[in-house]
C-alpha atoms as a PDB file:
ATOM      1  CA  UNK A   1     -35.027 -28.413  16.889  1.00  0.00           C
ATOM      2  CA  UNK A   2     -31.442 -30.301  16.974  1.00  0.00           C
ATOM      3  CA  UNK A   3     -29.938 -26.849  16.580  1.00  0.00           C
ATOM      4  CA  UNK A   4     -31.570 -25.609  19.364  1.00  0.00           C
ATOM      5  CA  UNK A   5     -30.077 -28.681  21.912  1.00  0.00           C
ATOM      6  CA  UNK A   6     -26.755 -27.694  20.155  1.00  0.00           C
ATOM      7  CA  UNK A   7     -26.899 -24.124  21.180  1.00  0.00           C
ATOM      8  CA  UNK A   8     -27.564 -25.087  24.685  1.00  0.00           C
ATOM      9  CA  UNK A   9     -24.635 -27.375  24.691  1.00  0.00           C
ATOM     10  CA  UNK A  10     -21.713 -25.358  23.090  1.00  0.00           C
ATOM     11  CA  UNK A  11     -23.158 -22.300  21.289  1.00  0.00           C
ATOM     12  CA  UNK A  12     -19.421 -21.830  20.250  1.00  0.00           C
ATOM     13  CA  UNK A  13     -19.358 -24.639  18.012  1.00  0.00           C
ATOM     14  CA  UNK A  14     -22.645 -23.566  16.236  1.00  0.00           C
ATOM     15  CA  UNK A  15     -21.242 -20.195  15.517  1.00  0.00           C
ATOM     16  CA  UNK A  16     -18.282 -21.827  14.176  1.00  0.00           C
ATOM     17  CA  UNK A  17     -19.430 -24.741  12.795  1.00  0.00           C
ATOM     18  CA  UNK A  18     -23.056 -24.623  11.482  1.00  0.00           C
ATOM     19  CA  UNK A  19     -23.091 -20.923  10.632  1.00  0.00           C
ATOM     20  CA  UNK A  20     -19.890 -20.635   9.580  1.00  0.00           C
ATOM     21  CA  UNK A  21     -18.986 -17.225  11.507  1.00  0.00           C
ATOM     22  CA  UNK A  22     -15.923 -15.963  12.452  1.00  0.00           C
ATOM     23  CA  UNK A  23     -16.211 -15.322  16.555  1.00  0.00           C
ATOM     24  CA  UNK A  24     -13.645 -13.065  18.444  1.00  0.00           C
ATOM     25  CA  UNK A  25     -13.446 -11.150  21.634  1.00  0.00           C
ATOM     26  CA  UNK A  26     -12.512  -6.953  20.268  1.00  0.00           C
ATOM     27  CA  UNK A  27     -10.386  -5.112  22.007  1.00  0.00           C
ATOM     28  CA  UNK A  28     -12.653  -3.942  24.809  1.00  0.00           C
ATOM     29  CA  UNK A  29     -13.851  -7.542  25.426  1.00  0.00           C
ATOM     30  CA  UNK A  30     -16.966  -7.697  23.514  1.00  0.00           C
ATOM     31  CA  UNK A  31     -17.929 -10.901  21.639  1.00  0.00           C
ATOM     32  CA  UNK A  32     -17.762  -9.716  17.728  1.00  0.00           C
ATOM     33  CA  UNK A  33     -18.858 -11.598  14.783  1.00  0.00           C
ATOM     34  CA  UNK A  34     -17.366 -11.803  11.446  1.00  0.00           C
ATOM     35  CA  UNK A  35     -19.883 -12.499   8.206  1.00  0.00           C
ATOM     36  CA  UNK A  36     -18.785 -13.035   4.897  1.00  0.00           C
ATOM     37  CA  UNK A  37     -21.111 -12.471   1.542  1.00  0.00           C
ATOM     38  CA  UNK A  38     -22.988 -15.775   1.138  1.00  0.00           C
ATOM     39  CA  UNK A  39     -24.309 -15.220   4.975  1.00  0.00           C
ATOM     40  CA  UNK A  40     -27.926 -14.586   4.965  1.00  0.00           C
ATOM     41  CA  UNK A  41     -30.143 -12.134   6.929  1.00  0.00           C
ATOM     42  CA  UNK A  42     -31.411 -15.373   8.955  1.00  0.00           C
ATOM     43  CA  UNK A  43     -28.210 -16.541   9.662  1.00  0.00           C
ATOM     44  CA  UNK A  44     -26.808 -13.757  11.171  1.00  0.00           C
ATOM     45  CA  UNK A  45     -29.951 -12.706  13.206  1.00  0.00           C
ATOM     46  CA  UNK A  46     -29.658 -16.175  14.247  1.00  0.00           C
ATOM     47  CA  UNK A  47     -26.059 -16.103  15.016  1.00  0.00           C
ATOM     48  CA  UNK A  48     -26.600 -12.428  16.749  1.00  0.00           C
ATOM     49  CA  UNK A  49     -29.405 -13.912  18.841  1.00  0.00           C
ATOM     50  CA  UNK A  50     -27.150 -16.631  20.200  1.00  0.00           C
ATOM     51  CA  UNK A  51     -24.095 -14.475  21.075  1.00  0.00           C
ATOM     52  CA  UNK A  52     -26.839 -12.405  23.025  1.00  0.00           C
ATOM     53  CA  UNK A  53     -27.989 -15.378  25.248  1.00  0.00           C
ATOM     54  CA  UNK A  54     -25.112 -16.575  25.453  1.00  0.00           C
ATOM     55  CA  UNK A  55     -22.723 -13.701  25.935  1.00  0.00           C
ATOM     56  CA  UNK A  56     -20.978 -14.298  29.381  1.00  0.00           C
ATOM     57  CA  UNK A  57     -19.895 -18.275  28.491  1.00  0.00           C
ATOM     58  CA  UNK A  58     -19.188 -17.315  24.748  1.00  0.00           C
ATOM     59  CA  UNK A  59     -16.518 -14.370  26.450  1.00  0.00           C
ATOM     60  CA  UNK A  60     -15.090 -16.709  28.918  1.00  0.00           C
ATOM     61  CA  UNK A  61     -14.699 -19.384  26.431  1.00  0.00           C
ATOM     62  CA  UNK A  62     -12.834 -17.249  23.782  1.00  0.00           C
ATOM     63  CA  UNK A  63     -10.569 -15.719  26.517  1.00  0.00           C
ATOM     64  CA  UNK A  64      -9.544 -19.239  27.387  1.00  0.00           C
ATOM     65  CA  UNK A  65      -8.678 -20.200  23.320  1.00  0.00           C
ATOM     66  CA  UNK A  66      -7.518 -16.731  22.689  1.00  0.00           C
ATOM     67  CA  UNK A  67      -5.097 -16.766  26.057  1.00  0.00           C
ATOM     68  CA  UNK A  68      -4.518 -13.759  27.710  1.00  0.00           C
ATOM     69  CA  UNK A  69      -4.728 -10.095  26.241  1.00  0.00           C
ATOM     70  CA  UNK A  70      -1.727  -9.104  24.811  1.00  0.00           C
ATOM     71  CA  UNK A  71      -0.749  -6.078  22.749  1.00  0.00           C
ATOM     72  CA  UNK A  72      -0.575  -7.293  19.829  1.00  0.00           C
ATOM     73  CA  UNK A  73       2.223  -7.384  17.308  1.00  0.00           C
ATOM     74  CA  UNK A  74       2.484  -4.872  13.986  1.00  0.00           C
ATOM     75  CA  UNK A  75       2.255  -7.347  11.604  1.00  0.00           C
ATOM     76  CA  UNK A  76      -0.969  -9.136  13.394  1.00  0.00           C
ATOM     77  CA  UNK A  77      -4.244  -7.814  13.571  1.00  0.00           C
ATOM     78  CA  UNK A  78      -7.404  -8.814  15.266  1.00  0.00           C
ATOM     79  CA  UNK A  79      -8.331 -10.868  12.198  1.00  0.00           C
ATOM     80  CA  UNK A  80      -5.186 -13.200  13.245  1.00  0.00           C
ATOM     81  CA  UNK A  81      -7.129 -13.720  16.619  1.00  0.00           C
ATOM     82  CA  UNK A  82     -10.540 -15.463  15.231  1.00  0.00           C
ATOM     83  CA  UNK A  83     -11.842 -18.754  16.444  1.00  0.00           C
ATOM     84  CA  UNK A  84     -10.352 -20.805  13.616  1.00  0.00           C
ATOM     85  CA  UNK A  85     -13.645 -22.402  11.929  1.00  0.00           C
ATOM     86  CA  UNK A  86     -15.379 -23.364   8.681  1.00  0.00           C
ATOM     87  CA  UNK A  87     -15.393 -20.225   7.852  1.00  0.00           C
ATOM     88  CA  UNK A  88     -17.097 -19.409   4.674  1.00  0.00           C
ATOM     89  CA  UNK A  89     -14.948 -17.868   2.235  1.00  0.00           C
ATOM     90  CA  UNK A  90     -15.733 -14.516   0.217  1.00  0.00           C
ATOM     91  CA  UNK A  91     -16.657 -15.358  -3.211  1.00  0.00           C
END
């Protein structure tokens, strides 16, 4: 039930944090998650569920880290953009 508070609170940080998921906005705006192997079916259907209720505040809150669109460089790519977290790795 803690995890539920949590989500209430900063759902951000429980993407980031507890599920270890990259979050970032694409290019038309749209909150976007990034999995890597050792992510579960749960885990992701939990971390989809809370990027749906949580949609508008998640958007607002990684325009304000991510700063203001820009086109971006050649040698960066939307990967560069992610919500720097404890991501876990591909093994």
């Amino acid at each position: 039930m803690s995890v539920m508070t949590e989500i209430c609170q900063d759902p951000l940080a429980v993407l980031v944090e507890q599920l270890c998921c990259r979050v970032y906005l694409d290019g038309g705006g749209n909150v976007r998650l990034g999995f890597s192997r050792r992510h579960g079916l749960q885990d992701m259907m939990t971390a989809q569920g809370i990027v749906r209720s949580n949609a508008g505040a998640l958007r607002d809150r990684l325009r304000q880290i991510q700063g203001p669109a820009c086109p971006l460089a050649p040698e960066e790519t939307r990967a560069d953009q992610v919500v720097i977290g404890a991501f876990c790795p591909l093994v």
